[in-house]
Protein backbone atom coordinates (compact mmCIF):
# COMPACT_ATOMS: atom_id res chain seq x y z
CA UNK A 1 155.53 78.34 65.36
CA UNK A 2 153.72 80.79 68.02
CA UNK A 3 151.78 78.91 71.09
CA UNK A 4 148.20 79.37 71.40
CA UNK A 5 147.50 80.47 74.94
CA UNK A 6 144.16 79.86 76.30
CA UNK A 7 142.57 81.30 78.96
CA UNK A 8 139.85 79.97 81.60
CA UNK A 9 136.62 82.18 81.17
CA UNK A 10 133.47 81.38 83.47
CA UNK A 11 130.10 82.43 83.23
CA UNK A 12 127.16 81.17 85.63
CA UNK A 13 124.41 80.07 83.95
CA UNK A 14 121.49 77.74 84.53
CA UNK A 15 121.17 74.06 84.39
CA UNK A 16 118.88 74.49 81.09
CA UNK A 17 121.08 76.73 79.74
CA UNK A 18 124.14 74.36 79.88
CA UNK A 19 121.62 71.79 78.47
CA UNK A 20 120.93 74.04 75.26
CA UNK A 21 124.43 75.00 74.74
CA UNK A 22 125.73 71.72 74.97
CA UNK A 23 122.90 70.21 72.66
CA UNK A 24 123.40 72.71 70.02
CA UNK A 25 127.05 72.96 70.00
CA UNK A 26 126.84 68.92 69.88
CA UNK A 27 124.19 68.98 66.75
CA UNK A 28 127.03 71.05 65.03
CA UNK A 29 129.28 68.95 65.68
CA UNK A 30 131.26 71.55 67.63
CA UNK A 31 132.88 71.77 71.33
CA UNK A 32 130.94 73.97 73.81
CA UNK A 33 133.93 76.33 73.21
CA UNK A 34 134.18 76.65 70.14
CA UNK A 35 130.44 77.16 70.14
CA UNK A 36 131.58 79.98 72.42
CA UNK A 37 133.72 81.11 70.37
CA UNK A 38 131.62 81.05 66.91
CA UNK A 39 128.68 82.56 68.94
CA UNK A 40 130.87 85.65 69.73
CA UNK A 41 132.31 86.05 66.24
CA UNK A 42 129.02 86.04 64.74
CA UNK A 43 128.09 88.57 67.31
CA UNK A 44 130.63 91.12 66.63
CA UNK A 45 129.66 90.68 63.14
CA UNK A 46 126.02 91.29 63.70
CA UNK A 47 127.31 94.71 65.81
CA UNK A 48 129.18 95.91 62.89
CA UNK A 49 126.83 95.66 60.36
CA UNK A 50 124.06 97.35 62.80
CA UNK A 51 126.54 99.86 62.89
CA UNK A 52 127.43 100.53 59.26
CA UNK A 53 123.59 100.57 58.67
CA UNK A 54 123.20 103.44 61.89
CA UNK A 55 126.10 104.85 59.78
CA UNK A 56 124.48 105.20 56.05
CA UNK A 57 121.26 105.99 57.69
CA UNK A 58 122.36 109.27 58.88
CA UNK A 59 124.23 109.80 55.86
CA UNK A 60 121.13 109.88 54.51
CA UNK A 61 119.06 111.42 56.72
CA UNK A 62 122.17 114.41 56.11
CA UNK A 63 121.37 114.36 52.52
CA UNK A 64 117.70 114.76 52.96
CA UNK A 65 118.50 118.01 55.17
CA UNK A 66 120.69 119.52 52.38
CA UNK A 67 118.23 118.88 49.70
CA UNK A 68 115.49 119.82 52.00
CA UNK A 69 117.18 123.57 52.35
């Protein structure tokens, strides 16, 4: 079975913000890192579907052109 390797990552941040993380990662019932963690994921998601949607919007803004001419 493979190892996981982890790897230290550090970020300065303020007292409150610590304070926020902590309590929210805490009222999930999560670590702070895997708080860290989800937060990215659901990140990248949010990215990708922003992109799809820049995608299909100039698909259609194409379409409009041809139909326009």
């Amino acid at each position: 079975m493979p190892i996981d390797r982890t790897y230290l990552l550090q970020v300065r941040i303020t007292e409150e913000e610590k304070r926020r993380i902590k309590t929210l990662a805490a009222s999930q019932g999560m670590t702070v890192q895997k708080a860290v963690v989800e937060a990215f994921a659901a990140w990248a998601k949010e990215l990708k579907a922003g992109a799809k949607q820049s995608r299909e919007s100039k698909r259609a803004g194409k379409k409009k052109s041809a139909a326009a001419e």
